[in-house]
N, C-alpha and C. Protein backbone atom coordinates (compact mmCIF):
# COMPACT_ATOMS: atom_id res chain seq x y z
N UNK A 1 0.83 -1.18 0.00
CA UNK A 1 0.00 0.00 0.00
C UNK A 1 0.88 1.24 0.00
N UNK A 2 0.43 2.44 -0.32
CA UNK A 2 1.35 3.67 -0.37
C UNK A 2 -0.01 4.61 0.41
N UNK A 3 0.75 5.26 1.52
CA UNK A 3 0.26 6.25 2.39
C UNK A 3 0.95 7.75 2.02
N UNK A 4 0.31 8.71 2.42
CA UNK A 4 0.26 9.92 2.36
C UNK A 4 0.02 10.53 3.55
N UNK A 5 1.29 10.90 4.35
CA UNK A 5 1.13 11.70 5.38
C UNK A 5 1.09 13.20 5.18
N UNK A 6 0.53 14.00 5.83
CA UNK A 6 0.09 15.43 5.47
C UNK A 6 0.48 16.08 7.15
N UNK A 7 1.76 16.48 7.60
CA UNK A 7 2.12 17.12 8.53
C UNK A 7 1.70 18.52 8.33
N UNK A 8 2.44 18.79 6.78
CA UNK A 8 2.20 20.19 6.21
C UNK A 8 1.19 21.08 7.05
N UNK A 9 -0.44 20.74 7.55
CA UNK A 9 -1.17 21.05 7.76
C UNK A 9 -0.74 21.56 9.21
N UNK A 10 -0.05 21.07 9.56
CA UNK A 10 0.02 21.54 11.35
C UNK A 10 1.24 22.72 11.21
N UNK A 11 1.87 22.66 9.77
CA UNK A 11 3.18 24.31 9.59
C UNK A 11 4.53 23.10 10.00
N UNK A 12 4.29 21.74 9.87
CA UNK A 12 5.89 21.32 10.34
C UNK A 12 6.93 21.22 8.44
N UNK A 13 7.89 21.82 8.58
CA UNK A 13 8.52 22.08 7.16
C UNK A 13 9.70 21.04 6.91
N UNK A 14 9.89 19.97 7.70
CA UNK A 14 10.02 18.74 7.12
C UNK A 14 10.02 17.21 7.60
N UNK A 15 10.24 16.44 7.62
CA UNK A 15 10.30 15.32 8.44
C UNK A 15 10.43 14.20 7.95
N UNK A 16 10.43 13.34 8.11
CA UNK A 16 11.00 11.66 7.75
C UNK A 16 10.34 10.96 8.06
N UNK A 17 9.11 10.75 6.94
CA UNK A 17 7.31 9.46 7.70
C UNK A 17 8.12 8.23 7.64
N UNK A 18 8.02 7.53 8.90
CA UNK A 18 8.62 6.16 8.48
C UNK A 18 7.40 4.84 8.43
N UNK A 19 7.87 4.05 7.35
CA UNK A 19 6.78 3.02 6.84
C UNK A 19 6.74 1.99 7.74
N UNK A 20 5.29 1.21 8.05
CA UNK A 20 4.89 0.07 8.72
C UNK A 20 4.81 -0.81 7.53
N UNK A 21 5.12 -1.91 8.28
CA UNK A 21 3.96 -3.08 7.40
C UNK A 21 2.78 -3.58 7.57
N UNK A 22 1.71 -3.33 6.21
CA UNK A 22 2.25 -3.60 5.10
C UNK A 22 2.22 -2.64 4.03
N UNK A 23 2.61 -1.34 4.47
CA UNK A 23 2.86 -0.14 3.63
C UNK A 23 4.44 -0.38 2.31
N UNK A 24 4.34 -0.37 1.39
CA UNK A 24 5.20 -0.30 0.64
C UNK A 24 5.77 1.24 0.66
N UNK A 25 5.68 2.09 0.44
CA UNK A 25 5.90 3.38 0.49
C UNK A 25 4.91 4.67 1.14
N UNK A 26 5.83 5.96 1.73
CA UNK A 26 4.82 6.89 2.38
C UNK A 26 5.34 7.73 1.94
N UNK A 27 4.39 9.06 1.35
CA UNK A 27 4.97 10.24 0.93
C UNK A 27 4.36 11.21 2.09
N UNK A 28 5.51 12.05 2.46
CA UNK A 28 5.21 12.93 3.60
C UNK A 28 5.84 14.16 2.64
N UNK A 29 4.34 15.20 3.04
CA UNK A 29 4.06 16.48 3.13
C UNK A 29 4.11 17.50 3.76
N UNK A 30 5.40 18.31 3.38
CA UNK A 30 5.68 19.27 4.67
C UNK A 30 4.20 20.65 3.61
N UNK A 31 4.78 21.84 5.15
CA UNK A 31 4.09 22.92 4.66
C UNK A 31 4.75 24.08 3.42
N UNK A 32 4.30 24.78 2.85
CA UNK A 32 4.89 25.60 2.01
C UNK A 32 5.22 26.72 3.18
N UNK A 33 6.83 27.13 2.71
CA UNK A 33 7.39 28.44 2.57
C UNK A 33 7.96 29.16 2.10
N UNK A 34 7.51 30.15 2.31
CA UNK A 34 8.55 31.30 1.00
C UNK A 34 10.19 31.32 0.92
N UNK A 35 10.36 31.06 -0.17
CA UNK A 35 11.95 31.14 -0.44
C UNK A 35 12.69 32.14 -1.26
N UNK A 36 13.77 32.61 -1.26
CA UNK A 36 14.25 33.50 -2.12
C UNK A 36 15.36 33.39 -3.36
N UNK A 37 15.12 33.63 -4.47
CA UNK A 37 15.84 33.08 -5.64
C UNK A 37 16.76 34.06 -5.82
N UNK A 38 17.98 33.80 -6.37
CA UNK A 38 18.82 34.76 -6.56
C UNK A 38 18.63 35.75 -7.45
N UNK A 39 17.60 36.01 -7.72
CA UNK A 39 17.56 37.46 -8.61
C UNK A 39 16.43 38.34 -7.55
N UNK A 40 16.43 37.71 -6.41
CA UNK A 40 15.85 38.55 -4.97
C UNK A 40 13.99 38.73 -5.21
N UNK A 41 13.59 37.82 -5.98
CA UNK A 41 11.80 37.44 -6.37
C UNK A 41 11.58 36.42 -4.80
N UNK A 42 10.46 35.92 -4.69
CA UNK A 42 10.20 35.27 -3.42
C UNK A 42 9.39 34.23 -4.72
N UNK A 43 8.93 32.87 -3.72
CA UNK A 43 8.61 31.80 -4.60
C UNK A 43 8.34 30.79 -3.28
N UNK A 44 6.59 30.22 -3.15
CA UNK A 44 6.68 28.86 -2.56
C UNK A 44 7.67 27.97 -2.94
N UNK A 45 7.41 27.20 -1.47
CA UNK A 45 8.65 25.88 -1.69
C UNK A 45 7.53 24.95 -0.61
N UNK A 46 7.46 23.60 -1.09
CA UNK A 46 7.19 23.02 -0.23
C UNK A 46 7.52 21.30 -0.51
N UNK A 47 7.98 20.65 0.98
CA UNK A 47 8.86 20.05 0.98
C UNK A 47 8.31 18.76 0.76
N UNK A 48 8.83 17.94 0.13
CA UNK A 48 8.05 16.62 -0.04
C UNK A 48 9.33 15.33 0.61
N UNK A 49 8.86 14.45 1.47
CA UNK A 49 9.99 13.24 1.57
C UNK A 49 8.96 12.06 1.12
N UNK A 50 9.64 11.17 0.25
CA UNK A 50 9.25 9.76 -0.16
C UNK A 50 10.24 8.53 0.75
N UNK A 51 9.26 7.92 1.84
CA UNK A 51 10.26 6.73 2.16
C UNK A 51 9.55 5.54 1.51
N UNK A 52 10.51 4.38 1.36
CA UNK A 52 9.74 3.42 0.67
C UNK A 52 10.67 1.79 1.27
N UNK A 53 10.29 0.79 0.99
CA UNK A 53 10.57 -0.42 1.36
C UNK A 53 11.47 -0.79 0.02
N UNK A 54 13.14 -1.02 0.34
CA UNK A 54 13.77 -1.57 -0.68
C UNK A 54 13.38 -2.42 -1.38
N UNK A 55 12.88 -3.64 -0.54
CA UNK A 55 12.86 -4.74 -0.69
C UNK A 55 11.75 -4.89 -1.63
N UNK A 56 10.88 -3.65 -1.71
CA UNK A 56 9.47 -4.07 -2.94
C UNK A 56 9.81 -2.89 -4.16
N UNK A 57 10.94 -1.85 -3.87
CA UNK A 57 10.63 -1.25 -4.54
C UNK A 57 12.32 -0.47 -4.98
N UNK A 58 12.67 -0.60 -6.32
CA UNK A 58 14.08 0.07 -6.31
C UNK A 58 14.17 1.11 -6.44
N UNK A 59 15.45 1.98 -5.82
CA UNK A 59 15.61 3.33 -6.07
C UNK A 59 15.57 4.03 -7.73
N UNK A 60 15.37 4.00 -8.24
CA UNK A 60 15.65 4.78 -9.45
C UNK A 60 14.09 4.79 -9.75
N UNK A 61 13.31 3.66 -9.52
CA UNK A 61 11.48 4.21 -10.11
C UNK A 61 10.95 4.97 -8.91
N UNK A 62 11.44 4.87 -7.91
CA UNK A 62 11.11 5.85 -6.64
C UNK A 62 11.81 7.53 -6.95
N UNK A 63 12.61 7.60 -7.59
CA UNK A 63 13.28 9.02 -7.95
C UNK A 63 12.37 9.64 -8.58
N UNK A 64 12.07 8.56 -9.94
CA UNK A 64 11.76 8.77 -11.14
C UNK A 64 10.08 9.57 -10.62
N UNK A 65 9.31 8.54 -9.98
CA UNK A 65 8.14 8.93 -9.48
C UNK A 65 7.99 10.20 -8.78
N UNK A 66 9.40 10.57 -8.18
CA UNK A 66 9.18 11.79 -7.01
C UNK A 66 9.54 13.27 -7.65
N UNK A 67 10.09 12.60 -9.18
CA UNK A 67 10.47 13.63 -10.41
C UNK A 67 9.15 14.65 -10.97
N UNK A 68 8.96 13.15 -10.83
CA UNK A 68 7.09 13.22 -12.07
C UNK A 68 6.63 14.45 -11.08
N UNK A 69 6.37 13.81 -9.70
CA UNK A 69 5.19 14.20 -8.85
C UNK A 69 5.85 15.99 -8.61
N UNK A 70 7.31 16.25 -8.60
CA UNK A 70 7.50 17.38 -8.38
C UNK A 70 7.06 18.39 -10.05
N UNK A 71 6.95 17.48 -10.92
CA UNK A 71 7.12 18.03 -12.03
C UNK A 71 5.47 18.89 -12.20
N UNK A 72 4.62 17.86 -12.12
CA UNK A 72 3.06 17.77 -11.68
C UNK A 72 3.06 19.28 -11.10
N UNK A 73 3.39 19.37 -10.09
CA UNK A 73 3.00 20.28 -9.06
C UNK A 73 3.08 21.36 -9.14
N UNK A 74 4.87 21.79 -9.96
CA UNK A 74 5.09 22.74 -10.18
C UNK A 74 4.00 23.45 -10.97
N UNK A 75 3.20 22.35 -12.47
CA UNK A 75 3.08 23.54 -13.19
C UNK A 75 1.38 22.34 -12.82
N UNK A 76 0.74 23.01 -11.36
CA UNK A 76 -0.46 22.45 -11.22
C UNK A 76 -1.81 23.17 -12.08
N UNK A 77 -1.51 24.17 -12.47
CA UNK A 77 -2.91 24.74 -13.18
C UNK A 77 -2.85 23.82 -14.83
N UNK A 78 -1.73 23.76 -15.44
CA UNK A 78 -1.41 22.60 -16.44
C UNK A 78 -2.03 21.29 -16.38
N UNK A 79 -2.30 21.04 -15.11
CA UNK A 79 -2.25 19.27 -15.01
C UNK A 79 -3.77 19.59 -14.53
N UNK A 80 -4.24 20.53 -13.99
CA UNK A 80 -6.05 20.82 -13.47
C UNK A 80 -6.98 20.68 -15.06
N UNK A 81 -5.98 21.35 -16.53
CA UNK A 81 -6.59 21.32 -17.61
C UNK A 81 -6.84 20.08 -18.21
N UNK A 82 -5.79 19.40 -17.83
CA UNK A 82 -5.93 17.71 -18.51
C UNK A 82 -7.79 16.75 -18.15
């Protein structure tokens, strides 16, 4: 199974969900905060950790997935049109 923890909601900005069994993977959700880019603009940031069970699942489709999902997010009014 894959869980979705949502700390974000309580303002904690990062943390490390660790998996039970029989969870295969948990994606934990920190909160958004403002960050500053070097040309001095401000810009959400918000933090995502993926833990997952080696043993069901290898690192590189777990990257790959946490690629996608950052990719998704960024451009979320894009992915609301689909």
């Amino acid at each position: 199974s894959f869980t979705v923890s949502n700390l974000g909601s309580m303002g904690v900005e990062s943390f490390t969900p660790v998996i039970n069994p029989p969870q295969t993977a948990i994606l934990g959700v920190c909160c958004t905060v403002n960050r500053l880019k070097a040309d001095g603009s401000v810009y959400p940031a918000m933090g995502l950790s993926l833990t997952f069970d080696h043993r069901a699942i290898d690192g590189a489709p777990a990257a790959r997935y946490m690629s996608e999902l950052c990719k998704s997010l960024e451009n979320f009014m894009t992915l609301l049109a689909k």
